[in-house]
C-alpha atoms as a PDB file:
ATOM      1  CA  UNK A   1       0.000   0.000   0.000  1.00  0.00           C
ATOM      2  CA  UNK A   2       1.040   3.604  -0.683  1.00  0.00           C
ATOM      3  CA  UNK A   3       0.297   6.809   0.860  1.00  0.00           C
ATOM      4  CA  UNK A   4      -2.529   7.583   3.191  1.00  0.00           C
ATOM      5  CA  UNK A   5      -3.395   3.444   3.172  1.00  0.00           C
ATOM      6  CA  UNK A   6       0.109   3.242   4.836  1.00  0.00           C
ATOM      7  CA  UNK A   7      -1.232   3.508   8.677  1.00  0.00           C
ATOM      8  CA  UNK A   8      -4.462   1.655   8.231  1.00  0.00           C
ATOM      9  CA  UNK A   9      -5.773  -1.331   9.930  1.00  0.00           C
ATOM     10  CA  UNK A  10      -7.480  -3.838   7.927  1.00  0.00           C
ATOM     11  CA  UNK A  11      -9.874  -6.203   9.385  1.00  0.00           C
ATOM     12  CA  UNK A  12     -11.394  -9.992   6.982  1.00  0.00           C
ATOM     13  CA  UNK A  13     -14.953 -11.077   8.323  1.00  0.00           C
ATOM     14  CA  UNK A  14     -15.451 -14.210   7.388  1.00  0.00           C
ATOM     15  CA  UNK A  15     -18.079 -16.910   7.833  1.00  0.00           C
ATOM     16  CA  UNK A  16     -21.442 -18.262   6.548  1.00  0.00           C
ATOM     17  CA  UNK A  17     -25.151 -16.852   6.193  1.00  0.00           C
ATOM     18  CA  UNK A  18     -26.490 -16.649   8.881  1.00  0.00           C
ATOM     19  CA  UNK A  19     -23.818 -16.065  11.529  1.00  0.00           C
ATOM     20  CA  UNK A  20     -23.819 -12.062  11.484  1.00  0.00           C
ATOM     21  CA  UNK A  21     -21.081 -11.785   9.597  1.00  0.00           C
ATOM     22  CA  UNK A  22     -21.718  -7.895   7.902  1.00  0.00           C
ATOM     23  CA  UNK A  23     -23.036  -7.224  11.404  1.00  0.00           C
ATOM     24  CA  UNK A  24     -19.579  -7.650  12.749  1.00  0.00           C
ATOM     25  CA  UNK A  25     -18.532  -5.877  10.202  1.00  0.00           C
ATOM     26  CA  UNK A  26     -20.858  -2.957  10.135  1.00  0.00           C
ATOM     27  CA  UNK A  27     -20.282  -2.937  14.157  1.00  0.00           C
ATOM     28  CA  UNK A  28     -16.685  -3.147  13.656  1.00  0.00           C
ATOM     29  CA  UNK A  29     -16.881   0.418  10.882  1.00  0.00           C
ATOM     30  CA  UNK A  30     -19.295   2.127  12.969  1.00  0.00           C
ATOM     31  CA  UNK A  31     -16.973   1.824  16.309  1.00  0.00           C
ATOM     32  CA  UNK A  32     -13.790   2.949  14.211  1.00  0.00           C
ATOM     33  CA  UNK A  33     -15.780   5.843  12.348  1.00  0.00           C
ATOM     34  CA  UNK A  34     -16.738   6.824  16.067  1.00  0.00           C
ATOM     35  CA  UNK A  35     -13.047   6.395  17.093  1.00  0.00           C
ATOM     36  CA  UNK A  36     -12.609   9.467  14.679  1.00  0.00           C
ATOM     37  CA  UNK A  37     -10.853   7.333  11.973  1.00  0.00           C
ATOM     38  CA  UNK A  38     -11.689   7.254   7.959  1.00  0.00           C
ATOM     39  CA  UNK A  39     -13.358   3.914   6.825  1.00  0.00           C
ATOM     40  CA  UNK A  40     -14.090   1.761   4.225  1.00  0.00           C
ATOM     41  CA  UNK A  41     -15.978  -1.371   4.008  1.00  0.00           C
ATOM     42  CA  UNK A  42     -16.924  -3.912   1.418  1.00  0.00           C
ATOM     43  CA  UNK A  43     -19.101  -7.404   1.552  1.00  0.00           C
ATOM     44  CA  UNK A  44     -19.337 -10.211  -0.462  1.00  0.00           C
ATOM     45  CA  UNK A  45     -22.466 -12.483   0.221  1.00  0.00           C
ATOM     46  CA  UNK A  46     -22.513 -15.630  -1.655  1.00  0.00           C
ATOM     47  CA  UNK A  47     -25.814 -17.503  -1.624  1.00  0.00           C
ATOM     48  CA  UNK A  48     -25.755 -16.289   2.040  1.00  0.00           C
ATOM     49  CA  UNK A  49     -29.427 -17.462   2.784  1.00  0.00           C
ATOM     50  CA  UNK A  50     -28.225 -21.001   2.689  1.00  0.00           C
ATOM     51  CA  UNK A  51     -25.285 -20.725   4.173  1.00  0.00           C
ATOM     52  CA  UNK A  52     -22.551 -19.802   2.056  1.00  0.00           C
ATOM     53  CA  UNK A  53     -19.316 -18.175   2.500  1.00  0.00           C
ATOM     54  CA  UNK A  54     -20.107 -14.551   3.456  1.00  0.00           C
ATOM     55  CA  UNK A  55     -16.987 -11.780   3.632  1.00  0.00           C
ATOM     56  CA  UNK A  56     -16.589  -8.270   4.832  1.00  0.00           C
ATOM     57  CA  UNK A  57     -13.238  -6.044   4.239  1.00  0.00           C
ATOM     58  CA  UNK A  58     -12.696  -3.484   6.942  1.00  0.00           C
ATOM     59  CA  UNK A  59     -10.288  -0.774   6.552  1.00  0.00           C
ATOM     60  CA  UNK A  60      -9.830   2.418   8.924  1.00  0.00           C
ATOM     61  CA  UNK A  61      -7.456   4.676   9.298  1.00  0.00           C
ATOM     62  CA  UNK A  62      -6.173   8.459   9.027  1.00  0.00           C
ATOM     63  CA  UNK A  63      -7.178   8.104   4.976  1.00  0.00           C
ATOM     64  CA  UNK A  64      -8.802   4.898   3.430  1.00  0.00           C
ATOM     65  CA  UNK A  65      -8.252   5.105  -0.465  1.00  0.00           C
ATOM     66  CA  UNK A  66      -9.672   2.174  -1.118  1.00  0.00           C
ATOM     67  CA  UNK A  67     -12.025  -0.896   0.334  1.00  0.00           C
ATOM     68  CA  UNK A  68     -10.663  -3.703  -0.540  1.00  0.00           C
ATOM     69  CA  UNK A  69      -7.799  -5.777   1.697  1.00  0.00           C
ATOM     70  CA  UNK A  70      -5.405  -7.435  -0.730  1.00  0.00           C
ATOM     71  CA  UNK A  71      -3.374 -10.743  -0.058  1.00  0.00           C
ATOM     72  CA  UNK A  72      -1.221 -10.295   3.203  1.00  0.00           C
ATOM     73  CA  UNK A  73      -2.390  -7.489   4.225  1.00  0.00           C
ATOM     74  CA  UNK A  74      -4.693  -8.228   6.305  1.00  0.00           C
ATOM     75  CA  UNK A  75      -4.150  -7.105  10.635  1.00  0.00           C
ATOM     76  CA  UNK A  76      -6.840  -9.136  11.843  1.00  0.00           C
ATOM     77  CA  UNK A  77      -8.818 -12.168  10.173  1.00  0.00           C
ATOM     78  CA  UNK A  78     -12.201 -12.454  12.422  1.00  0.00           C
ATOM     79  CA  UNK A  79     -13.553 -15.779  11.146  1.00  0.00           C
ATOM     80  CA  UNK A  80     -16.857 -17.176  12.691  1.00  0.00           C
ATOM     81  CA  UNK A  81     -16.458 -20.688  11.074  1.00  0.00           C
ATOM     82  CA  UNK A  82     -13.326 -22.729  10.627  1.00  0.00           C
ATOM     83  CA  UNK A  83     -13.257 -23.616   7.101  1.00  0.00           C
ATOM     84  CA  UNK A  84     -13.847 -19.753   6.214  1.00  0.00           C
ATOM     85  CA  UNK A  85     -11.178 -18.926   8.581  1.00  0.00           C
ATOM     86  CA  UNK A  86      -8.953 -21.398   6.612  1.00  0.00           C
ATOM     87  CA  UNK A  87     -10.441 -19.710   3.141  1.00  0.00           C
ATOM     88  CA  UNK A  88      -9.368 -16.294   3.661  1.00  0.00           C
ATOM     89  CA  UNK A  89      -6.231 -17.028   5.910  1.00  0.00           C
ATOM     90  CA  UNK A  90      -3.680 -16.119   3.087  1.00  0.00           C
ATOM     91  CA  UNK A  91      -5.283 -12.317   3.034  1.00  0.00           C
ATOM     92  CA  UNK A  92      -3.346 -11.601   6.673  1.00  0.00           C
ATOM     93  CA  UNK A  93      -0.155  -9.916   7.353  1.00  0.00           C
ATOM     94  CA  UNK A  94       3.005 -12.453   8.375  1.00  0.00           C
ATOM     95  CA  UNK A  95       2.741 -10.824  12.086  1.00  0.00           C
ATOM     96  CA  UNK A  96      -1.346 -10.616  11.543  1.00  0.00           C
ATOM     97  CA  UNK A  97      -3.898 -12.076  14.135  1.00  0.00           C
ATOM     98  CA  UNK A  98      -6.656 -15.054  13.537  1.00  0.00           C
ATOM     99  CA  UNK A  99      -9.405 -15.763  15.930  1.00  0.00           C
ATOM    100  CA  UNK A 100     -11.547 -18.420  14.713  1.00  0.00           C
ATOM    101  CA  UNK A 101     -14.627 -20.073  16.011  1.00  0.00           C
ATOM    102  CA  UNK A 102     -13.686 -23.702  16.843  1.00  0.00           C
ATOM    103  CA  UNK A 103     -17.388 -24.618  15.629  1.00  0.00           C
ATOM    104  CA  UNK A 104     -17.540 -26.103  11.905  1.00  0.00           C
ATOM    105  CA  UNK A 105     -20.272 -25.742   9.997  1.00  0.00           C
ATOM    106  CA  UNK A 106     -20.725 -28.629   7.128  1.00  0.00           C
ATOM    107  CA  UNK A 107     -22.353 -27.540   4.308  1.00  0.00           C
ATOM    108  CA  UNK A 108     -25.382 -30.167   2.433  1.00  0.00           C
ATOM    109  CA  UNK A 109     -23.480 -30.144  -0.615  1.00  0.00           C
ATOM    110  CA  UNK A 110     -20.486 -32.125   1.392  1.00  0.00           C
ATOM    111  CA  UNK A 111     -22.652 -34.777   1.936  1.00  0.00           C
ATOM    112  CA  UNK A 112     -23.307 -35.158  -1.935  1.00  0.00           C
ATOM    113  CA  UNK A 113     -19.564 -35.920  -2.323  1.00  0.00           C
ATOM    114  CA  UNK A 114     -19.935 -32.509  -4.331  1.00  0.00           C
ATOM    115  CA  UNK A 115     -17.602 -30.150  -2.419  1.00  0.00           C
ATOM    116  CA  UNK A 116     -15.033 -31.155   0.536  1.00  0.00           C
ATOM    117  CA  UNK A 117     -14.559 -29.967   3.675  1.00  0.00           C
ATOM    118  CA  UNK A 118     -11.025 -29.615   5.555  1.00  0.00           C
ATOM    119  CA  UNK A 119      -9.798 -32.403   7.873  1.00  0.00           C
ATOM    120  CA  UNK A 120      -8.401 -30.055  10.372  1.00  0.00           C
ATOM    121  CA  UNK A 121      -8.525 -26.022   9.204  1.00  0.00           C
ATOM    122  CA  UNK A 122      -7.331 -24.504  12.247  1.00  0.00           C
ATOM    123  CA  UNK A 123      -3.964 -26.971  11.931  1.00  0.00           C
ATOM    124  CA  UNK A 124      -4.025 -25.847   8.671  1.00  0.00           C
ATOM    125  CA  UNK A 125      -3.913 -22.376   9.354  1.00  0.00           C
ATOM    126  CA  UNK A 126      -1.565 -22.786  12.394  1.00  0.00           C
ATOM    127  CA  UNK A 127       0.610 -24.147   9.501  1.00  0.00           C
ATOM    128  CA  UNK A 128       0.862 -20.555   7.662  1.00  0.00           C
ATOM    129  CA  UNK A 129       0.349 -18.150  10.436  1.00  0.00           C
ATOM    130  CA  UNK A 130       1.904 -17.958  13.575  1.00  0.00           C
ATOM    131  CA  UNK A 131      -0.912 -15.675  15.698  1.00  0.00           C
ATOM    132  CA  UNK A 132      -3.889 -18.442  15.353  1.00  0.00           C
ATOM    133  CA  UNK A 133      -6.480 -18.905  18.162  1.00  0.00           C
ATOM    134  CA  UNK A 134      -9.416 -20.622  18.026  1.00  0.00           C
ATOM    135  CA  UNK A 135     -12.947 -19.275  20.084  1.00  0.00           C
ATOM    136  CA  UNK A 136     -14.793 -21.218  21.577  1.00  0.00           C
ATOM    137  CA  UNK A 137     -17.476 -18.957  20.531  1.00  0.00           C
ATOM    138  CA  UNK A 138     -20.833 -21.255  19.671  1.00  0.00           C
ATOM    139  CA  UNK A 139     -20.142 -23.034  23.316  1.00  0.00           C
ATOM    140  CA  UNK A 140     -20.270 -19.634  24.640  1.00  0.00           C
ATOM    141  CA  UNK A 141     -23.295 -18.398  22.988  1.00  0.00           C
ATOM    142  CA  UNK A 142     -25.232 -21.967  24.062  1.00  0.00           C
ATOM    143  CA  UNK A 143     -24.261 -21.471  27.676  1.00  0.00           C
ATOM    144  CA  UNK A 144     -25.904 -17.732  27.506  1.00  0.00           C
ATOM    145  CA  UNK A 145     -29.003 -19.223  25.921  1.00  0.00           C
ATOM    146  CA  UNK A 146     -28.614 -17.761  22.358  1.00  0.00           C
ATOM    147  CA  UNK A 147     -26.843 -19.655  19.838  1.00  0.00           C
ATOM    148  CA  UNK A 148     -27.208 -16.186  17.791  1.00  0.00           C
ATOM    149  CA  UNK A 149     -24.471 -14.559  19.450  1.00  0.00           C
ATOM    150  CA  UNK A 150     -21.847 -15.607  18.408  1.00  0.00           C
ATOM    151  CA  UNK A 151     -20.846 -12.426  16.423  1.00  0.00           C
ATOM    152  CA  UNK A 152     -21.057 -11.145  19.286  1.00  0.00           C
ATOM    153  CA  UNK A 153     -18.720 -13.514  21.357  1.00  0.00           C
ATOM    154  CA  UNK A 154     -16.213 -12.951  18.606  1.00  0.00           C
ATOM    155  CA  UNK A 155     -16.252  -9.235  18.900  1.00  0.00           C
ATOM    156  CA  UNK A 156     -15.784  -9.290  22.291  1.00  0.00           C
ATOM    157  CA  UNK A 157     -12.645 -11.634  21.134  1.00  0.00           C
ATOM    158  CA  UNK A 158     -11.956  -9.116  18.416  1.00  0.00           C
ATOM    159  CA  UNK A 159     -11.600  -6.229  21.310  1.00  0.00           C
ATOM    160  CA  UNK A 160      -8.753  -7.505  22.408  1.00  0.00           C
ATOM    161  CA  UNK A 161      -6.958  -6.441  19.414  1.00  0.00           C
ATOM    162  CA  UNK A 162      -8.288  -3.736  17.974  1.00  0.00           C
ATOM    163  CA  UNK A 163      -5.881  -0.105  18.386  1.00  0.00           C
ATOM    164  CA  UNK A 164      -9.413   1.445  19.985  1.00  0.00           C
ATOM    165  CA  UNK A 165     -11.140   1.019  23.066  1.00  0.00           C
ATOM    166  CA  UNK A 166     -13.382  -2.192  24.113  1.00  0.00           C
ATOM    167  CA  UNK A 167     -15.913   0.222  25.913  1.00  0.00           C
ATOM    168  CA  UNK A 168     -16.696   1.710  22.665  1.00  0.00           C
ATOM    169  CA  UNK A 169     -16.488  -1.305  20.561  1.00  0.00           C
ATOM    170  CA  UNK A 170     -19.290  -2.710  23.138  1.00  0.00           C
ATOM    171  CA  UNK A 171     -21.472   0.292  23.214  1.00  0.00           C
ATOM    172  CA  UNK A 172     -21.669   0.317  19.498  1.00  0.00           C
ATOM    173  CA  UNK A 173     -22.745  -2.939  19.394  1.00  0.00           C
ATOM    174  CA  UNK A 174     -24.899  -3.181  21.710  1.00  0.00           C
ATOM    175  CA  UNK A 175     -26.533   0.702  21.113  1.00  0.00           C
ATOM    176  CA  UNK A 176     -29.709  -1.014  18.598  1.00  0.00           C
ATOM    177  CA  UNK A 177     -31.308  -2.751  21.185  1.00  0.00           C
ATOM    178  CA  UNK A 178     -30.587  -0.054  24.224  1.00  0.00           C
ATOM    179  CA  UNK A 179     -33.756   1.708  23.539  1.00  0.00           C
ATOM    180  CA  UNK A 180     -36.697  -0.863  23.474  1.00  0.00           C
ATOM    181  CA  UNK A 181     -34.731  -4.202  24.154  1.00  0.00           C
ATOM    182  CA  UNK A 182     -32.829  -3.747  27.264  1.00  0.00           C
ATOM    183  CA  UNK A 183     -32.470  -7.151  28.201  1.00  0.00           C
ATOM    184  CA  UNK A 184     -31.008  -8.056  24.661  1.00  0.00           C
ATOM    185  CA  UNK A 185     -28.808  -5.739  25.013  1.00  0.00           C
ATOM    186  CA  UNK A 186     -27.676  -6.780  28.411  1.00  0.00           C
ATOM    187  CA  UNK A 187     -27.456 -10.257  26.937  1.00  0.00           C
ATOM    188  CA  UNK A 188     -24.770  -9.239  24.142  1.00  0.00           C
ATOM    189  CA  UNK A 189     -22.510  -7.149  26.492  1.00  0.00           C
ATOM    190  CA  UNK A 190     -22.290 -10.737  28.200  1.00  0.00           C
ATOM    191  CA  UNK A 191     -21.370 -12.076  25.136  1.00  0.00           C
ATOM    192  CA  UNK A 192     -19.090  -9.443  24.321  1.00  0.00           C
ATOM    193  CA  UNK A 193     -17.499  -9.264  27.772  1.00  0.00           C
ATOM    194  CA  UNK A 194     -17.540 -13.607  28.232  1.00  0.00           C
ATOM    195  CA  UNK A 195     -15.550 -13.363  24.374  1.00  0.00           C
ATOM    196  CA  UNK A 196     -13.270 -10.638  25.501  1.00  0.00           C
ATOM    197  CA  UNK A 197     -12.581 -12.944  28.633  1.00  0.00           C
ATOM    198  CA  UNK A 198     -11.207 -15.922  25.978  1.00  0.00           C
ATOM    199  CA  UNK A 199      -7.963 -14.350  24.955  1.00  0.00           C
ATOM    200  CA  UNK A 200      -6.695 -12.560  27.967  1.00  0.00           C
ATOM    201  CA  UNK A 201      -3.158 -12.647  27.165  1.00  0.00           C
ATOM    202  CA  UNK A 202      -3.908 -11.320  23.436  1.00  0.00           C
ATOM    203  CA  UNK A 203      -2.682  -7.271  23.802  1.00  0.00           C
ATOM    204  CA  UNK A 204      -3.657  -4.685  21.424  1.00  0.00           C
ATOM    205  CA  UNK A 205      -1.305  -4.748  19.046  1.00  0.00           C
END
């Protein structure tokens, strides 16, 4: 990158329909656009209603030029299902960070003997990149009753290495339901805080 793009961070979304993926994402611009930084954002839903791979480039920074995160230079890879995680892993930096959801989710078409699904993705990406940690993220969102939050568990994850601070990444995602849905909202700062809680020796950087 050249230029302005030289101090940004660049965040990868990845994971299937379904698991909140561009709400991450959208959380993850608003919260940085808040933090008083330029953003861009772009998402790439593919057959999303039934579950297929679903992407979302985040990029912030003193001046964003452009959207789109090119091989390796990605800071972050936020992946909610393992296999995605493992799809998008060549996109982040050498010294980058991965936090993927241990969870896998199969798609129908591997049954057919149509498509294949990886024997062991986060060894796989352990193989490339050093700064690999898998979230236990779908246990956590059982345990708080809502298999939905996920996202949310991984954002809390996320916090942990994002150059702004947590409080504001978890009032910006939690700010749609303050007003009529207080208990949801109370329900996804757990998440975000019992996420957070996964990777305490993960700093900032």
């Amino acid at each position: 990158m050249n230029g302005a793009d030289d101090a940004s961070y660049n965040i990868v979304v990845a994971g299937t329909g379904g698991q909140g993926v561009m709400t991450a994402s959208e959380v993850l611009a608003q919260t940085a656009l808040a933090a008083g930084y330029d953003v861009k954002k772009t998402e790439v839903a593919g057959m999303a209603q039934r579950g297929g791979s679903v992407n979302s480039h985040v990029r912030f920074g003193r001046e964003i030029l452009c959207p789109s995160i090119a091989p390796g230079d990605a800071d972050l890879l936020l992946a909610m299902e393992p296999a995605e995680g493992l799809r998008w892993i060549g996109c982040l930096k050498p010294e980058g960070a991965a936090l993927v959801n241990l969870t896998a989710l199969v798609p129908p078409v591997v049954a057919t003997g149509a498509a294949h699904y990886p024997e062991d993705p986060l060894a796989s990406m352990k193989a490339v990149r050093q700064a690999v940690q898998g979230i236990d993220a779908t246990d956590v969102s059982r345990r708080l009753g809502e298999p939905r939050l996920v996202n949310m568990v991984m954002l809390g994850a996320a916090s942990t290495r994002l150059p702004f601070d947590p409080e504001l990444l978890a009032e910006t995602a939690t700010a749609r339901f303050r007003q009529r849905k207080k208990a949801l909202a109370e329900l996804n700062l757990r998440a975000f805080k019992a996420g957070r809680e996964l990777v305490p020796t993960c700093g900032k950087g």
